[in-house]
Protein backbone atom coordinates (compact mmCIF):
# COMPACT_ATOMS: atom_id res chain seq x y z
CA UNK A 1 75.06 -28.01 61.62
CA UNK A 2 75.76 -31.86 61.79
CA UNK A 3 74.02 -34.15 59.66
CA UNK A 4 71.78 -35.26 62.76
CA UNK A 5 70.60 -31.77 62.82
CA UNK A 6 70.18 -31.51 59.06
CA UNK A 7 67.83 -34.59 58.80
CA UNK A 8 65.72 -33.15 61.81
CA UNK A 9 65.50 -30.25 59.64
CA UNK A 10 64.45 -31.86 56.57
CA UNK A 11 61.89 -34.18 58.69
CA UNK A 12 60.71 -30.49 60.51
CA UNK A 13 60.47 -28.71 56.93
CA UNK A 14 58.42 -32.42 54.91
CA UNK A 15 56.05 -32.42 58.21
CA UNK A 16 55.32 -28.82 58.00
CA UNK A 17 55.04 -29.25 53.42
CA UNK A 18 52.75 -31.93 54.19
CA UNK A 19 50.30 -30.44 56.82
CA UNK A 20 50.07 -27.06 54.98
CA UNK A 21 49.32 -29.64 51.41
CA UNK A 22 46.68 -31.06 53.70
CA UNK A 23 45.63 -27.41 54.59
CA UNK A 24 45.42 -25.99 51.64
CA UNK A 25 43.55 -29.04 50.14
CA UNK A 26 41.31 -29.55 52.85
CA UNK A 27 39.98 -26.19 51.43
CA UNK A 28 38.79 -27.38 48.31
CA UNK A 29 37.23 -30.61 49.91
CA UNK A 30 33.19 -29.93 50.17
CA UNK A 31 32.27 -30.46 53.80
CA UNK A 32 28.73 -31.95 53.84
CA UNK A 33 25.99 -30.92 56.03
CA UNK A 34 23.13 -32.58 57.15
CA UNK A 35 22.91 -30.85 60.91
CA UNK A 36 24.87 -27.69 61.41
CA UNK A 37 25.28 -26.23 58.47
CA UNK A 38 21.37 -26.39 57.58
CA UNK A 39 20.43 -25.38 60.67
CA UNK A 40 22.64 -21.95 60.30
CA UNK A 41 20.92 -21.55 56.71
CA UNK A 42 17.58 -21.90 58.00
CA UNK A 43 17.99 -19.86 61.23
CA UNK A 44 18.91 -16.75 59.12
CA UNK A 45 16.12 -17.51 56.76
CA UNK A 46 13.47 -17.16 59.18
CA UNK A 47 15.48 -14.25 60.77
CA UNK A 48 14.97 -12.63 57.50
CA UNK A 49 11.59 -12.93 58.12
CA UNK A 50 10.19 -16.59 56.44
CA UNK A 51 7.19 -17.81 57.92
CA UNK A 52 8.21 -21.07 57.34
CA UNK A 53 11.49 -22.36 55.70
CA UNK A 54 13.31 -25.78 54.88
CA UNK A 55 17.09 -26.41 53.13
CA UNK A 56 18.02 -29.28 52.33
CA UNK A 57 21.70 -29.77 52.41
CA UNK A 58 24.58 -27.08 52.50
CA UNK A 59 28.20 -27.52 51.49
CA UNK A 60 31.19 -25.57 52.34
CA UNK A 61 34.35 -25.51 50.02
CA UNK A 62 36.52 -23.10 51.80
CA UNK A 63 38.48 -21.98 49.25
CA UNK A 64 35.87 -21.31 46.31
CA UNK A 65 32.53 -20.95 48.13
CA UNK A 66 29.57 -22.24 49.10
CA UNK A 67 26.56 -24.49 47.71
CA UNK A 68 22.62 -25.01 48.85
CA UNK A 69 20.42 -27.39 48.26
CA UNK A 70 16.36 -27.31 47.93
CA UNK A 71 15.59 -24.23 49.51
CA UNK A 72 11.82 -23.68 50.14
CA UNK A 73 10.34 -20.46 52.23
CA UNK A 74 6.95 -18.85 52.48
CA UNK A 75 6.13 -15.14 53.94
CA UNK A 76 2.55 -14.52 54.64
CA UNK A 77 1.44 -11.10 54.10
CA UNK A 78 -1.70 -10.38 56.18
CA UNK A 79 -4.79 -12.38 57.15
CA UNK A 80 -6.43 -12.14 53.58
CA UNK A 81 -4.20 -14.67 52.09
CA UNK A 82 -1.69 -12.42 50.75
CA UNK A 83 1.63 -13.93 49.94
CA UNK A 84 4.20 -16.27 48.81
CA UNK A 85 6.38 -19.12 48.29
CA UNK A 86 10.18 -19.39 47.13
CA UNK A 87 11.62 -22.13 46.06
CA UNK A 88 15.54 -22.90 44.70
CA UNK A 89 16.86 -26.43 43.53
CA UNK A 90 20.25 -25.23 43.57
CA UNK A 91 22.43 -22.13 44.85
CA UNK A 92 26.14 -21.57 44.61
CA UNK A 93 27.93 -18.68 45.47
CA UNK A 94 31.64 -18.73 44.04
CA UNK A 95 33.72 -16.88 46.71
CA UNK A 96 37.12 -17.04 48.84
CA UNK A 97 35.20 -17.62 52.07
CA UNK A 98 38.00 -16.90 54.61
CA UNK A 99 37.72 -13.51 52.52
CA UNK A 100 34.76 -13.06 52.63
CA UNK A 101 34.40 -13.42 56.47
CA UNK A 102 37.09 -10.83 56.61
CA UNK A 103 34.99 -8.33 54.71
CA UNK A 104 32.27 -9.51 56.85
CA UNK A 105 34.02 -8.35 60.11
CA UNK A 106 35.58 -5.15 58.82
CA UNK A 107 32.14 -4.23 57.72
CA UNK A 108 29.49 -6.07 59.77
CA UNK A 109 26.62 -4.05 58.42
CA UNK A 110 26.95 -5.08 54.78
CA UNK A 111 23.42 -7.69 55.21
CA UNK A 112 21.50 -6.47 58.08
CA UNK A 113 19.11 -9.62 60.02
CA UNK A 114 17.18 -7.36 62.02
CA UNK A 115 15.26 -6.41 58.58
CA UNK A 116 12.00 -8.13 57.26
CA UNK A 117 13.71 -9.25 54.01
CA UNK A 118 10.57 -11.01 53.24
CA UNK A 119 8.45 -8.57 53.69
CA UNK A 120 10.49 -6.29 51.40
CA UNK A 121 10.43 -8.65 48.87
CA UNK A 122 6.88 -8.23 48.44
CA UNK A 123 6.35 -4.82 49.17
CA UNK A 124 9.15 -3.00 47.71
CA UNK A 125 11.13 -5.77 45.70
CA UNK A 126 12.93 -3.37 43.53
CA UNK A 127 14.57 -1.23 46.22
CA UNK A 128 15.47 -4.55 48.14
CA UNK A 129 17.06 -6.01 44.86
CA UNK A 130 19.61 -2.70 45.11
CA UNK A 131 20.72 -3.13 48.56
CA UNK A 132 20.98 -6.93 48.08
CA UNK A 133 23.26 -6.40 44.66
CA UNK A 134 24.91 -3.33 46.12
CA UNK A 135 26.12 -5.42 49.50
CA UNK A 136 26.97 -8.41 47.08
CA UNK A 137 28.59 -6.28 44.79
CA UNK A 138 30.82 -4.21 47.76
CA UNK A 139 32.25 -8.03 49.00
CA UNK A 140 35.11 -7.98 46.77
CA UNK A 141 35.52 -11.73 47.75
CA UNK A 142 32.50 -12.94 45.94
CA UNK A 143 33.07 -13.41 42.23
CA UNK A 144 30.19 -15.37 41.15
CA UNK A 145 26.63 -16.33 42.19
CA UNK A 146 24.44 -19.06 40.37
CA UNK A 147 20.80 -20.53 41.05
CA UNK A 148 18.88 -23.32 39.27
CA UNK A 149 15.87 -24.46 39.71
CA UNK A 150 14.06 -21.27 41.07
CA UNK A 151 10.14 -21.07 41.43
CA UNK A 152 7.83 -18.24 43.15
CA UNK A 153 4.49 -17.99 43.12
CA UNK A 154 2.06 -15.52 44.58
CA UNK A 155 -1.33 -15.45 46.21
CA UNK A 156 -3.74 -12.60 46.25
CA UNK A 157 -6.74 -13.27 48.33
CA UNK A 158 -6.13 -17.07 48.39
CA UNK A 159 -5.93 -17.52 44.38
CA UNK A 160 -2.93 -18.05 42.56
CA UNK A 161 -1.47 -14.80 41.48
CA UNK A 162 1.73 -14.34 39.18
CA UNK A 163 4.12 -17.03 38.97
CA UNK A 164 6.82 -17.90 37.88
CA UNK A 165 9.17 -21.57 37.10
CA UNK A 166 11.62 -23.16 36.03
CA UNK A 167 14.52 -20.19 36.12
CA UNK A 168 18.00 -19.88 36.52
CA UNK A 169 20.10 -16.63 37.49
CA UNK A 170 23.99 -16.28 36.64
CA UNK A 171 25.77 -13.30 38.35
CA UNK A 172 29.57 -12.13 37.76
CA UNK A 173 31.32 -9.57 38.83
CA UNK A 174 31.04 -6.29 36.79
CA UNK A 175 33.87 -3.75 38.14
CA UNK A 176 33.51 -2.24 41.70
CA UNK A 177 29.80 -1.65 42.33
CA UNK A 178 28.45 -3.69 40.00
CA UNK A 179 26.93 -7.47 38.53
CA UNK A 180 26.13 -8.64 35.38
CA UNK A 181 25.13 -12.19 34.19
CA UNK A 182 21.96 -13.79 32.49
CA UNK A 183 18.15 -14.82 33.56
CA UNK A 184 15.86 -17.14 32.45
CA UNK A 185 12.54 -18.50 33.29
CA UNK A 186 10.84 -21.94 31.86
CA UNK A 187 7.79 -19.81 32.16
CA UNK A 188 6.04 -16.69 34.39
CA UNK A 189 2.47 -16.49 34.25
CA UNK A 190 0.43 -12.88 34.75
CA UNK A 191 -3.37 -14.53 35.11
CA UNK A 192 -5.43 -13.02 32.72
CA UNK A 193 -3.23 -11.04 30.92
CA UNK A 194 -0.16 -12.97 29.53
CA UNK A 195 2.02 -16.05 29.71
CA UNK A 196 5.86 -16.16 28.86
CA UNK A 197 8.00 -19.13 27.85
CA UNK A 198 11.90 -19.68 27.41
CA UNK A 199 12.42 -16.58 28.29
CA UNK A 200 16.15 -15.43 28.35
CA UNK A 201 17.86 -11.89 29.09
CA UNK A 202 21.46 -10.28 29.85
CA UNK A 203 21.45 -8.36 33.30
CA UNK A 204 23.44 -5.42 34.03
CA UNK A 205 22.94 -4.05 37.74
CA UNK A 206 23.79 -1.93 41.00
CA UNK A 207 22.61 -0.54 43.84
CA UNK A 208 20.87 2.01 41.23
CA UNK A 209 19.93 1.00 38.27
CA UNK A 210 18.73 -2.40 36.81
CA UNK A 211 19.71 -2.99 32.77
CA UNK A 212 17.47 -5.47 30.79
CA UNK A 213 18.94 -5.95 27.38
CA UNK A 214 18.35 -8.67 24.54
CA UNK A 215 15.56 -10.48 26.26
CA UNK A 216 13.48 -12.91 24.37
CA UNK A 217 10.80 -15.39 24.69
CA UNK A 218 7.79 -16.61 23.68
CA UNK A 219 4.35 -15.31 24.28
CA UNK A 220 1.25 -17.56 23.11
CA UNK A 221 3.06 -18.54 20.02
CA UNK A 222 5.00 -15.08 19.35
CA UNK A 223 7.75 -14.08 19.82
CA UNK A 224 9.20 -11.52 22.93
CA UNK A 225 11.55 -8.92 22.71
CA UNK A 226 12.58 -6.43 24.79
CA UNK A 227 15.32 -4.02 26.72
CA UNK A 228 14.09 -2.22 29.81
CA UNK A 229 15.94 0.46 32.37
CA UNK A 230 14.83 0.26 36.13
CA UNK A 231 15.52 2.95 38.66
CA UNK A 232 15.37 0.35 41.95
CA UNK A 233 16.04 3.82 44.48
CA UNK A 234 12.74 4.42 42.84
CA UNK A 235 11.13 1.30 41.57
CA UNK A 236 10.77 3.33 38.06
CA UNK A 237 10.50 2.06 34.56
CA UNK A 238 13.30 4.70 33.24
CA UNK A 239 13.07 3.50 29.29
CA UNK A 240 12.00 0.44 26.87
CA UNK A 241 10.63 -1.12 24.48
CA UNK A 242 8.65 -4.71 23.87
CA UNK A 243 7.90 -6.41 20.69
CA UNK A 244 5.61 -9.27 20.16
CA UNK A 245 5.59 -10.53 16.69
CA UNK A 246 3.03 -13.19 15.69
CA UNK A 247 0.55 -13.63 18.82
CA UNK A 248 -1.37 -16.37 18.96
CA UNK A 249 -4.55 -14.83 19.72
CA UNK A 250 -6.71 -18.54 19.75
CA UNK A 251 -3.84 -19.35 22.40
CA UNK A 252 -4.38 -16.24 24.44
CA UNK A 253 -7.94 -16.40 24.68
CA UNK A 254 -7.54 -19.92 26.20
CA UNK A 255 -4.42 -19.15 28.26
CA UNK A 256 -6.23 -15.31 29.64
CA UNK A 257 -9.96 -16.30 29.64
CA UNK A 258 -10.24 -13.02 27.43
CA UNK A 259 -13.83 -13.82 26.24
CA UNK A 260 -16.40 -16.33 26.16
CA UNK A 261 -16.35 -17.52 21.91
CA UNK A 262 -13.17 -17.85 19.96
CA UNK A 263 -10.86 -15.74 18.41
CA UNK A 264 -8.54 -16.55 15.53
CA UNK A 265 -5.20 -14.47 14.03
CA UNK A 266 -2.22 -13.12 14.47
CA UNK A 267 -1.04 -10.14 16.69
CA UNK A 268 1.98 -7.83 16.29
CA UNK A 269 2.32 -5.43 19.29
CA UNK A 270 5.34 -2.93 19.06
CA UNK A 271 5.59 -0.60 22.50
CA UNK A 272 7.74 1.86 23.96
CA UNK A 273 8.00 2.25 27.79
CA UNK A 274 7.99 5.68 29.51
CA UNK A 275 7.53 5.16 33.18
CA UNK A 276 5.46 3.63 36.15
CA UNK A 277 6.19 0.82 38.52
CA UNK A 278 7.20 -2.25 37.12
CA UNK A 279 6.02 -3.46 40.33
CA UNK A 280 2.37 -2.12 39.84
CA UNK A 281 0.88 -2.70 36.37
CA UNK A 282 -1.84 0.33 36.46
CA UNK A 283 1.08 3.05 36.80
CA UNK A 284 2.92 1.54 33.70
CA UNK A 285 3.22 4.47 30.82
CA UNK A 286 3.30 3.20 27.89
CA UNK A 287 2.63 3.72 23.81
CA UNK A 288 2.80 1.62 20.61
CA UNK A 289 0.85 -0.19 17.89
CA UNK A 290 -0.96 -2.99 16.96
CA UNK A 291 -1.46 -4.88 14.18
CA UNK A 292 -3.85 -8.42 14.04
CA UNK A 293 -3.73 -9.83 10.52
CA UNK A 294 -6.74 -12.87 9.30
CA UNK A 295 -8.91 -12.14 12.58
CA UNK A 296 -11.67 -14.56 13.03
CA UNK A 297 -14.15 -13.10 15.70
CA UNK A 298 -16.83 -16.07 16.55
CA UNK A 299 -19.46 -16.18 19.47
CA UNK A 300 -17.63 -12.93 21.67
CA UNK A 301 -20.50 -11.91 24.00
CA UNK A 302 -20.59 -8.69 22.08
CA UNK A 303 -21.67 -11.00 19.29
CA UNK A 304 -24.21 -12.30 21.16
CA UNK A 305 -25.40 -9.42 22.58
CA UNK A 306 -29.11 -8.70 22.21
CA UNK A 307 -29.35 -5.77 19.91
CA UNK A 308 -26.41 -7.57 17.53
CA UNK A 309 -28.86 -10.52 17.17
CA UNK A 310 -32.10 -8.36 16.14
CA UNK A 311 -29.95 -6.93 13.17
CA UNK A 312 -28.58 -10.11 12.33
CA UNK A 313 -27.03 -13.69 13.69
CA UNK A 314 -24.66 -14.13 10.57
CA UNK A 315 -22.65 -11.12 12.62
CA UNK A 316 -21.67 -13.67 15.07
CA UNK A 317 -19.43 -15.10 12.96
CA UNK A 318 -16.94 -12.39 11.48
CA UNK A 319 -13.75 -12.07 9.68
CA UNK A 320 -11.30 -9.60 9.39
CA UNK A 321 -7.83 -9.47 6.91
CA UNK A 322 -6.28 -6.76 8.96
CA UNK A 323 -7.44 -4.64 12.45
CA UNK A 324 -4.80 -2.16 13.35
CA UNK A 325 -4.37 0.93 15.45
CA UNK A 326 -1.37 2.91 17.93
CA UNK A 327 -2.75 3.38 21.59
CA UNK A 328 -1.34 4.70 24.88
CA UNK A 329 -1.49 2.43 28.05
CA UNK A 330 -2.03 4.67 31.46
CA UNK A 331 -4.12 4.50 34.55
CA UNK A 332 -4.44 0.65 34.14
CA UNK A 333 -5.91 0.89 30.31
CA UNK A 334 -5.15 0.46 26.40
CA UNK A 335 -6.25 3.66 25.10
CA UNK A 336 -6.93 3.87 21.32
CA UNK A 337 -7.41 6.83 19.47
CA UNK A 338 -8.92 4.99 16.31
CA UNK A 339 -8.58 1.54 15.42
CA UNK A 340 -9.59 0.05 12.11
CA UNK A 341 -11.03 -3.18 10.90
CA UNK A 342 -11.21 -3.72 7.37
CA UNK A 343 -13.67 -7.27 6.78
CA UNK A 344 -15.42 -8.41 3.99
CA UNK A 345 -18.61 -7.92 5.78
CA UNK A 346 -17.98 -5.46 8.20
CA UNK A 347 -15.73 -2.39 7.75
CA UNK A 348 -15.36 -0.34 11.09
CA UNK A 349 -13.69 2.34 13.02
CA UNK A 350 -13.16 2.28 17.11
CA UNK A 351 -12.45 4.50 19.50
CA UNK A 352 -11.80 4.41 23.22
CA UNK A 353 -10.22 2.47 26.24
CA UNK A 354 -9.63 -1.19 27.30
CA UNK A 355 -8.92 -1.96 30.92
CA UNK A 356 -6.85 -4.38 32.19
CA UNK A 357 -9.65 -5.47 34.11
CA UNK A 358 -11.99 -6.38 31.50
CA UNK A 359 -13.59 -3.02 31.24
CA UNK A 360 -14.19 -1.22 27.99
CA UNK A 361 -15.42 1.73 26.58
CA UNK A 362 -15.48 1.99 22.86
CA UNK A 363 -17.56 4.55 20.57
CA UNK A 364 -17.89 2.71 17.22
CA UNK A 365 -18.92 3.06 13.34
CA UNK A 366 -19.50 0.26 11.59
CA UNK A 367 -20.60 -0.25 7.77
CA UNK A 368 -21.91 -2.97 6.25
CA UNK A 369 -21.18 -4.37 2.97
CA UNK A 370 -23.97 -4.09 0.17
CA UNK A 371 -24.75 -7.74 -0.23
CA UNK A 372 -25.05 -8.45 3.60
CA UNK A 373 -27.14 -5.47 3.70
CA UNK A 374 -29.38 -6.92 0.89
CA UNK A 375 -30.38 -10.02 2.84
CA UNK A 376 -31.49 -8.00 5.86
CA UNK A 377 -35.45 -7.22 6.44
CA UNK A 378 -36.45 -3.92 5.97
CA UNK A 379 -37.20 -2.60 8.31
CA UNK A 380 -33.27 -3.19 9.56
CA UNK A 381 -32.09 -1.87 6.13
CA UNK A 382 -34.20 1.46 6.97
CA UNK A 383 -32.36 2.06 10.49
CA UNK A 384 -29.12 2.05 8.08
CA UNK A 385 -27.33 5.09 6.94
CA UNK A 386 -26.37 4.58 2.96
CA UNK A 387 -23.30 4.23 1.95
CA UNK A 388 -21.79 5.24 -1.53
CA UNK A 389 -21.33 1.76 -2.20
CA UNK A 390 -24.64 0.72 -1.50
CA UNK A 391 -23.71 -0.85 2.04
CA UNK A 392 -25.28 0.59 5.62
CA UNK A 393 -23.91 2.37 8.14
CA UNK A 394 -24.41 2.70 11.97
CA UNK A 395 -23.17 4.28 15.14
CA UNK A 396 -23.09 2.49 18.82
CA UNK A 397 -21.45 2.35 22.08
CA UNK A 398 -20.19 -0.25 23.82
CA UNK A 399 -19.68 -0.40 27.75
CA UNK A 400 -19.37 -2.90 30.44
CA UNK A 401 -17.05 -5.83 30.12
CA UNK A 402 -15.90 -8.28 27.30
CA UNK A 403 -18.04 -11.05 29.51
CA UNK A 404 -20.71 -8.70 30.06
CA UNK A 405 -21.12 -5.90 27.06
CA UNK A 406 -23.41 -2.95 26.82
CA UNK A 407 -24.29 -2.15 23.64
CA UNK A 408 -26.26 0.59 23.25
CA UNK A 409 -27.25 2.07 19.53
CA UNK A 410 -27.35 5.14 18.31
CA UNK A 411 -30.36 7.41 18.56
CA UNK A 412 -29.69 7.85 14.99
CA UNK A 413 -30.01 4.03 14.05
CA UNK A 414 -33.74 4.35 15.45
CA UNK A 415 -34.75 7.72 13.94
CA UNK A 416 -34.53 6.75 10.62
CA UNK A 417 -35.92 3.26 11.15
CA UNK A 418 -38.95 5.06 13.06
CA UNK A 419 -38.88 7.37 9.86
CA UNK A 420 -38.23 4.48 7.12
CA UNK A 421 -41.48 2.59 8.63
CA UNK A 422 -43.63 5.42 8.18
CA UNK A 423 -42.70 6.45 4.57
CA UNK A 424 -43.52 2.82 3.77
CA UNK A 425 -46.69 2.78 5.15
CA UNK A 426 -47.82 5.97 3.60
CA UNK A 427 -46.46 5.24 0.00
């Protein structure tokens, strides 16, 4: 080879250097998209079933994935104003996208569009979230998935249902089948029943099984933790456990709407989870104890209720150093075997149900101390059983809701008031 043909060479082998540098660096260059891309992302939205959908930029790296931009759906359910909206700041999915669309191709089927993702995601969100992790999981290409900024909320019947804002999702790959990574949430709401900040917690999960370990949070002014196991074939609470140390229970009246008056004190809930949905709160299984230390009870509409008054208004205001007692949670209710209130007026015992609902049905015994029982009339002091310490006892029933109690006495309480009346008039 002459030296003509040796510096063609060189020029032939420095072009061919220089376009594959250009090549491989084009694929680590972001290409922006305000028309194509976005309308691609938003086509097989609503071909996963959104209602209505908006994105609002996407970027393509070639070599180490994708990114998405302010990503808003909604899915309406039925006619009854059922449903939902999604919302995500930020999502990147770290991945080798020429890879990827290989996988894609050998195995077309991995993400089905004829489906009503949507849908699913409402109806049957646990068995959704294993095919989507299991088809994520079998793309060997994708190594890691990331969103920021992620808000749902749900309507039931036009009103604001649970919610939740402010969260963030990390995903890595775990071996063959499987992710792991970390959630959090600013805050999810459960109207009328609780309200969880900062909450953080590792995830472990495939096709099968979901893994909640370490998490932690806050709960009006306590703190959250817990470690759950989810069947997702099954959508089926497999094992946990929850503890809440410190409740705020002036916060969760306000945050819940509990009861009309005020409480005051401190809650510590310890519970162990045996099965149900986690998808349907009235199937959850559950059992545990609770503790509420320096309970204030003031103006509760059992307080207020009509019989409480005739024995006495100074029982509107009550306190307690320490209520305590272990229930069971099934069918949609707290179930207590006995709890106990130990107060420097009022001493009692409780037993019965709670409903998530409101509901309650409670058989109770209360005694009263011997210098409250002094200062009642008579008459009231008669309808009291004595105690050895001088105080009063009495048996009732409660019934109805915590906004609208039944209270209904004992036929005891009026026998021997009936009976106390007459031996005073015939003295």
């Amino acid at each position: 080879m002459n030296n003509n043909d040796n510096h063609k060479f060189e020029k032939m082998t420095a072009l061919a250097l220089f376009l594959l540098s250009l090549i491989v660096l084009a694929g680590f260059i972001p290409i922006g998209s305000v028309g194509f891309f976005r309308g691609v992302a938003e086509s097989v939205l609503k071909g996963m079933g959104a209602d209505t959908v908006s994105v609002g930029s996407v970027s393509v790296v070639l070599w180490t994935g994708l990114r998405v931009k302010d990503v808003n759906a909604y899915k309406r359910i039925n006619d009854k104003g059922d449903g939902y909206r999604v919302g995500v700041a930020r999502a990147d999915v770290r991945c080798n996208l020429p890879g990827a669309a290989v996988a894609l191709a050998v195995n077309p089927n991995v993400f089905k569009t004829d489906r009503d993702i949507f849908r699913e995601a409402y109806e049957k969100p646990f068995e959704l979230a294993g095919d989507v992790f299991g088809a994520a999981a079998s793309l060997r290409p994708v190594k890691k998935i990331a969103l920021r900024g992620v808000g749902v909320c749900f309507t039931g019947k036009g009103q604001t249902g649970v919610s939740v804002s402010g969260a963030e999702v990390n995903f890595g790959r775990d071996g063959e089948r499987a992710l792991s990574g970390r959630v959090s949430a600013g805050e999810a709401v459960i109207p009328a029943l609780a309200k969880v900040e900062m909450f953080n917690v590792k995830v472990s999960v495939d096709d099968k099984k979901l893994e909640l370990t370490d998490g932690g949070g806050t709960v009006f002014g306590g703190k959250l933790r817990m470690n759950v196991s989810v069947d997702l074939r099954q959508s089926k609470i497999l094992s946990g456990e929850a503890f809440i140390g410190g409740l705020d229970l002036e916060k969760f009246c306000a945050g819940t709407g509990f009861s009309p008056g005020s409480l005051a004190g401190r809650m510590d809930i310890d519970a162990r989870l045996e099965g149900g949905s986690p998808v349907r709160l009235d199937s959850v299984k559950a059992n545990g104890f609770a503790t509420v230390t320096n309970l204030t009870a003031a103006d509760l509409a059992l307080q207020k209720a009509p019989v409480v008054n005739r024995l006495s208004r100074d029982l509107r205001r009550l306190s307690f150093s320490r209520v305590k007692g272990g229930f069971t949670v099934a069918g949609g209710r707290f179930h207590f075997k006995e709890i106990v209130g130990v107060g420097d007026v009022l001493k009692f015992r409780s037993a019965g149900w709670v409903g998530f609902d409101g509901k309650l049905s409670q058989d109770f015994e209360g005694e009263l101390s011997r210098d409250f029982v002094a200062g009642l009339p008579k008459l009231v002091r008669n309808s009291l059983e004595k105690t050895e310490s001088e105080g009063g006892r009495f048996k009732c029933r409660f019934g109805g809701t915590f906004h609208k109690p039944r209270v209904e006495v004992d036929r005891s309480v009026y026998d021997r008031a009936i009976g106390g009346f007459f031996r005073d008039i015939f003295k």
